[in-house]
Protein backbone atom coordinates (compact mmCIF):
# COMPACT_ATOMS: atom_id res chain seq x y z
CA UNK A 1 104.17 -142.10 -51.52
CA UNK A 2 104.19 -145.45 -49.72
CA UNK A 3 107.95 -145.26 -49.17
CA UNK A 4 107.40 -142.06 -47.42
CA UNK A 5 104.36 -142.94 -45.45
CA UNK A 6 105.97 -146.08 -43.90
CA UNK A 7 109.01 -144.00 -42.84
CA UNK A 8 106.31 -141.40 -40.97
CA UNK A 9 104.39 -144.56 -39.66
CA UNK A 10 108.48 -146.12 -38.30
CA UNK A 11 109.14 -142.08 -36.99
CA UNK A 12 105.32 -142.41 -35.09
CA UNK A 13 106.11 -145.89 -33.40
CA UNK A 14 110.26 -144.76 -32.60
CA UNK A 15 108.73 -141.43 -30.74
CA UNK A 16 105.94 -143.30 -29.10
CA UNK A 17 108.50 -146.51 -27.67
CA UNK A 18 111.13 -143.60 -26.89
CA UNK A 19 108.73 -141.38 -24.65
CA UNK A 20 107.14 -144.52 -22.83
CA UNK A 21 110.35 -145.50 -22.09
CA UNK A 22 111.52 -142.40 -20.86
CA UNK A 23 108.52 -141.93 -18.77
CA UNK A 24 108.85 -145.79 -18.01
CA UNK A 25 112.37 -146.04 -16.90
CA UNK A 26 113.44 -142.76 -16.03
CA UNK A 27 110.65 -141.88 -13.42
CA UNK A 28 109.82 -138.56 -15.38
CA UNK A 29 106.83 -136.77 -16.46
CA UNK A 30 106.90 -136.51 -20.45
CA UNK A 31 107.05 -132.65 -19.90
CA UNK A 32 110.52 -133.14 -17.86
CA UNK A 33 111.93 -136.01 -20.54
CA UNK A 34 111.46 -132.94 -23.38
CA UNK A 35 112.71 -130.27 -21.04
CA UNK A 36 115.59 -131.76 -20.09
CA UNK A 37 116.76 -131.90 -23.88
CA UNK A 38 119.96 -129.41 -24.62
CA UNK A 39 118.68 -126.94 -27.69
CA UNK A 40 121.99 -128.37 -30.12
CA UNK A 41 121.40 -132.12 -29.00
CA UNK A 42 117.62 -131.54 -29.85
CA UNK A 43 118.24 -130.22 -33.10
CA UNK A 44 120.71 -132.73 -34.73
CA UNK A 45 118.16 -135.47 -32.66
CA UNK A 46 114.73 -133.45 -34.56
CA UNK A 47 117.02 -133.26 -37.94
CA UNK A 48 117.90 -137.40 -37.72
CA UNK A 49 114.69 -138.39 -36.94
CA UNK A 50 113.86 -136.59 -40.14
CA UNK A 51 116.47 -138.61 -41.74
CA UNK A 52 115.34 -141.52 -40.51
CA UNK A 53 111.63 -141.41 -41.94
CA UNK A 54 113.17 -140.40 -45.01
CA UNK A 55 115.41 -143.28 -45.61
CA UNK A 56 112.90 -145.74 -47.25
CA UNK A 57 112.10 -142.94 -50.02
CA UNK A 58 115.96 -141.96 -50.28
CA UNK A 59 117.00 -145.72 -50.27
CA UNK A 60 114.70 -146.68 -53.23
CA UNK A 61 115.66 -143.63 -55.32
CA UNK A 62 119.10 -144.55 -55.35
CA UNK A 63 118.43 -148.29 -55.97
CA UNK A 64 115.81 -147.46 -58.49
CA UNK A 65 115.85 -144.52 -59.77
CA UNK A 66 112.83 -141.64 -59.58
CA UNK A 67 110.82 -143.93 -61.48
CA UNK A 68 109.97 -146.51 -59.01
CA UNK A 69 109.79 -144.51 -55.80
């Protein structure tokens, strides 16, 4: 459980540095940086930033083994 809850607490601080950036750098409102997404980019980018707050559960389960995940 603490595998998985520091890959949600990585996902939280990647989002929140992405969208101040965005808004930041790019001059837009949040609600243009998320409309301006293309619906297949935004999938695959939704299903990797599921990978990536996976990876510290997935990483120790193949080092480990279920036992000490």
């Amino acid at each position: 459980m603490v595998r998985l809850t520091t890959g949600f607490l990585a996902l939280g601080l990647l989002i929140t540095a992405e969208r101040l950036l965005a808004v930041a750098l790019k001059d837009r409102s949040l609600g243009e940086y998320v409309s301006s997404r293309d619906p297949v980019s935004g999938s695959v980018y939704v299903a990797m930033l599921a990978l990536f707050a996976a990876m510290p559960l997935v990483i120790t389960r193949l080092r480990f083994g279920r036992d000490n995940a």
